[in-house]
C-alpha atoms as a PDB file:
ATOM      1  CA  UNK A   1      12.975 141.002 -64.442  1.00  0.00           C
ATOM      2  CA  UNK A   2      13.033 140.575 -60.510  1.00  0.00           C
ATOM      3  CA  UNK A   3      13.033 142.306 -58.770  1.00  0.00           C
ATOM      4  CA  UNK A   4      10.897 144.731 -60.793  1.00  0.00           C
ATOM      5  CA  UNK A   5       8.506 142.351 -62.742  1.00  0.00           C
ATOM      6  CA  UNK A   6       6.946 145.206 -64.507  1.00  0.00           C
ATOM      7  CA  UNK A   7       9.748 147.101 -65.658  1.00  0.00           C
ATOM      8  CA  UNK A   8      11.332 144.402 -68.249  1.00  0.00           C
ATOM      9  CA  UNK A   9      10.803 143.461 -71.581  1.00  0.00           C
ATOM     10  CA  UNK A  10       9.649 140.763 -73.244  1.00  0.00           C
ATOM     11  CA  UNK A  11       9.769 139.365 -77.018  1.00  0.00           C
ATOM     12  CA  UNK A  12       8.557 136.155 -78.764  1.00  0.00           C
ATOM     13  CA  UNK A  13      11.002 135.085 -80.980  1.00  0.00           C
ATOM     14  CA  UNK A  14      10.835 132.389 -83.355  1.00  0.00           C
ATOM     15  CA  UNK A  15      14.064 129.702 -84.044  1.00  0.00           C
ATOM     16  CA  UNK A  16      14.747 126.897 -86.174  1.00  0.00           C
ATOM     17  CA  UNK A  17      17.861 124.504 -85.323  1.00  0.00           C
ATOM     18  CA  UNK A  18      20.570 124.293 -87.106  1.00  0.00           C
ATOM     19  CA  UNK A  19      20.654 120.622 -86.550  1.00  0.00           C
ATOM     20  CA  UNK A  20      17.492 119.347 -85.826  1.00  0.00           C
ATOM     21  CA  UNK A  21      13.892 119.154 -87.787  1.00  0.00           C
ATOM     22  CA  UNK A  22      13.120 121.814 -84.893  1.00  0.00           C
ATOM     23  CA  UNK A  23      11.150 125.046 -84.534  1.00  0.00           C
ATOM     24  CA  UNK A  24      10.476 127.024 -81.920  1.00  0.00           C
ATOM     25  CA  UNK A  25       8.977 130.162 -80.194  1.00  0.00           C
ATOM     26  CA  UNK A  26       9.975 131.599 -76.864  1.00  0.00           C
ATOM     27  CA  UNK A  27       9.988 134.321 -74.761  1.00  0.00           C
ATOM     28  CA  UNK A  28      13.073 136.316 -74.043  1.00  0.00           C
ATOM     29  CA  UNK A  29      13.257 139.272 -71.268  1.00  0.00           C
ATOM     30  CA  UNK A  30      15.098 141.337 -73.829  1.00  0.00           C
ATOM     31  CA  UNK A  31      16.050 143.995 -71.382  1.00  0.00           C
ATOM     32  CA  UNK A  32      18.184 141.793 -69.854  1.00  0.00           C
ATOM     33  CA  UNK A  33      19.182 139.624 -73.297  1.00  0.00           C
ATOM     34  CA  UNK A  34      18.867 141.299 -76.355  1.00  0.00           C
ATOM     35  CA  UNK A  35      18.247 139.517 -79.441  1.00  0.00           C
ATOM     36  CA  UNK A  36      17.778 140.574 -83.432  1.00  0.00           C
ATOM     37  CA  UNK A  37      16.809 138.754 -86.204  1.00  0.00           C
ATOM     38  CA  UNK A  38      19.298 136.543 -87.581  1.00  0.00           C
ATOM     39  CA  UNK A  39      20.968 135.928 -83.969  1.00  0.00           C
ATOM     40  CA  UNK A  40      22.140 132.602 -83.270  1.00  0.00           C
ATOM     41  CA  UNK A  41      21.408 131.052 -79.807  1.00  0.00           C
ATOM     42  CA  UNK A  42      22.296 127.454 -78.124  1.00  0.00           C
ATOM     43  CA  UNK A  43      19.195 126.364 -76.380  1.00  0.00           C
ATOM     44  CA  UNK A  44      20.112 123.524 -73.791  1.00  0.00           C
ATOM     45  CA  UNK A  45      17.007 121.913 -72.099  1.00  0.00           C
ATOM     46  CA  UNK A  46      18.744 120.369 -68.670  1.00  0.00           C
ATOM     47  CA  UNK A  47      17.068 118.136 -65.707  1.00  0.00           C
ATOM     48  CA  UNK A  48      19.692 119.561 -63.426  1.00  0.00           C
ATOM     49  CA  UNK A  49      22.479 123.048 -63.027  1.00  0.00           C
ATOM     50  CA  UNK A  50      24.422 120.550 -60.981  1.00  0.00           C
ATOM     51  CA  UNK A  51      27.864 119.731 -63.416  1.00  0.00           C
ATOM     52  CA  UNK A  52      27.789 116.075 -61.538  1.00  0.00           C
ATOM     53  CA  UNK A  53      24.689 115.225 -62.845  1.00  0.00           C
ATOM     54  CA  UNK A  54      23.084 115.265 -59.181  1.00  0.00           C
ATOM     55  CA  UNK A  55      18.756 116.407 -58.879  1.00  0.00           C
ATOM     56  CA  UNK A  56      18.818 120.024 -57.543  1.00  0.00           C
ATOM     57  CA  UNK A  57      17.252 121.037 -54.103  1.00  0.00           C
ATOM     58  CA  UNK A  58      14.781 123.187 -55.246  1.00  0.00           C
ATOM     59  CA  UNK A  59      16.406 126.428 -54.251  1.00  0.00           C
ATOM     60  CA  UNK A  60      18.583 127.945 -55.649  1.00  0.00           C
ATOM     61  CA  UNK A  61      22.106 129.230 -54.046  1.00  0.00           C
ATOM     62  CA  UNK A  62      25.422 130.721 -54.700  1.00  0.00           C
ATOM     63  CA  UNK A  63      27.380 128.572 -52.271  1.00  0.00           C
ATOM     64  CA  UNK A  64      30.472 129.561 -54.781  1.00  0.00           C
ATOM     65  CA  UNK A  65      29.878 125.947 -56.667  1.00  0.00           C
ATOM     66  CA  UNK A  66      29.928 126.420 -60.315  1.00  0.00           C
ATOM     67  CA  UNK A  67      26.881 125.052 -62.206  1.00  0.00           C
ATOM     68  CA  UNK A  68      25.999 124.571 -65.760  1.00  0.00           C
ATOM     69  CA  UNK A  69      24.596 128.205 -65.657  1.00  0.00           C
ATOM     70  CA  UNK A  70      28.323 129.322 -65.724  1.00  0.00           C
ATOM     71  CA  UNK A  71      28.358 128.155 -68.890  1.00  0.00           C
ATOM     72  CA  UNK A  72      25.606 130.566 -70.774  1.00  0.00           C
ATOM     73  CA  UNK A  73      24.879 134.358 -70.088  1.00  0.00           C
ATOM     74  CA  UNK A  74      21.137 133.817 -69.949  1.00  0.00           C
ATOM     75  CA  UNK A  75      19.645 130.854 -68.005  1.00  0.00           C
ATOM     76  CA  UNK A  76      15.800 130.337 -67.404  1.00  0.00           C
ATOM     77  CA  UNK A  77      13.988 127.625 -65.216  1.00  0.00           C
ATOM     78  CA  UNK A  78      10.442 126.399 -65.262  1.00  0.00           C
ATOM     79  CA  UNK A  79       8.273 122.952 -66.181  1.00  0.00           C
ATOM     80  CA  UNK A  80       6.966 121.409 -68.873  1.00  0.00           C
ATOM     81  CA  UNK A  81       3.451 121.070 -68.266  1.00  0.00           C
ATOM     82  CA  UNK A  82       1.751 120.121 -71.655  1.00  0.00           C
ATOM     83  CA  UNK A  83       3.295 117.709 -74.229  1.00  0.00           C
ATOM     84  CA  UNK A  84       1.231 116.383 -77.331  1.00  0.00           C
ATOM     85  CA  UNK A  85       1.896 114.827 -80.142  1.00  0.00           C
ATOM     86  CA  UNK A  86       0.230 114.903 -84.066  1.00  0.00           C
ATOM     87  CA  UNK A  87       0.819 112.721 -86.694  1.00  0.00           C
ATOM     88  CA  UNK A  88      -2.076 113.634 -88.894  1.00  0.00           C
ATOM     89  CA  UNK A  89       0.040 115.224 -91.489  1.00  0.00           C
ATOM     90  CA  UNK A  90       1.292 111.523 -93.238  1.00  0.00           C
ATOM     91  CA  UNK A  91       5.151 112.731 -92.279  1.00  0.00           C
ATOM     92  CA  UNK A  92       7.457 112.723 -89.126  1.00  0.00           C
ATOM     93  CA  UNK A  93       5.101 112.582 -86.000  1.00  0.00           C
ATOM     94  CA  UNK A  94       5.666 116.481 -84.497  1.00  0.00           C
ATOM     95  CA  UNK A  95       5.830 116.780 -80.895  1.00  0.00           C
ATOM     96  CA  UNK A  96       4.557 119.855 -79.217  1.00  0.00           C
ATOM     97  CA  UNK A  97       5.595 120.838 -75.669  1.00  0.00           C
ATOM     98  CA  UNK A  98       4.983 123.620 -73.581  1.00  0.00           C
ATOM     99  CA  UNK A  99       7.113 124.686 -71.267  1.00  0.00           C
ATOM    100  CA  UNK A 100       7.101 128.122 -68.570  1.00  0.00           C
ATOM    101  CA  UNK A 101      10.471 129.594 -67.896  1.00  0.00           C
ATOM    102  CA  UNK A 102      11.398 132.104 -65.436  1.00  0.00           C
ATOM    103  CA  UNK A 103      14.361 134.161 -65.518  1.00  0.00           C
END
């Protein structure tokens, strides 16, 4: 939780959608968002905060333009940097990726 890294806390929680053959687990700085069991979150996974559509710069900045982060009360950013795939089971090919967020 910037700025004092060491002072927040974090929990794993696990999610299944509503709409989608999906599971998940991520990591939520529950200091700042606090979840329970049985909470319902949207999870929206977005190439750009810019409402147009447009790449972002890089930095961030609050030049008083709203973004799609005006839309949620917790908003994370980070990479995907592994994806992999297994279709060993004789069902629906599962796709694995793995992403790191920052708050």
């Amino acid at each position: 939780c910037y700025p004092f890294p060491c002072l927040c806390t974090v929990s794993r929680i696990e999610a299944r959608s509503e709409q989608f053959d999906m599971y998940m687990q991520l990591d939520v700085a529950t200091e700042v968002y606090p979840m329970r069991a049985g909470d319902r979150f949207t999870m929206v996974l977005a190439p750009t905060l810019n409402l147009d559509g447009t790449p972002d710069t890089g930095f961030y900045t609050q030049a008083g333009r709203k973004t799609l982060a005006d839309k949620f009360d917790y908003v994370m950013h980070g990479k995907l940097y592994k994806i992999s795939e297994d279709s060993s089971s004789g069902q629906a090919t599962k796709v694995y990726g793995f992403y790191e967020f920052q708050i």
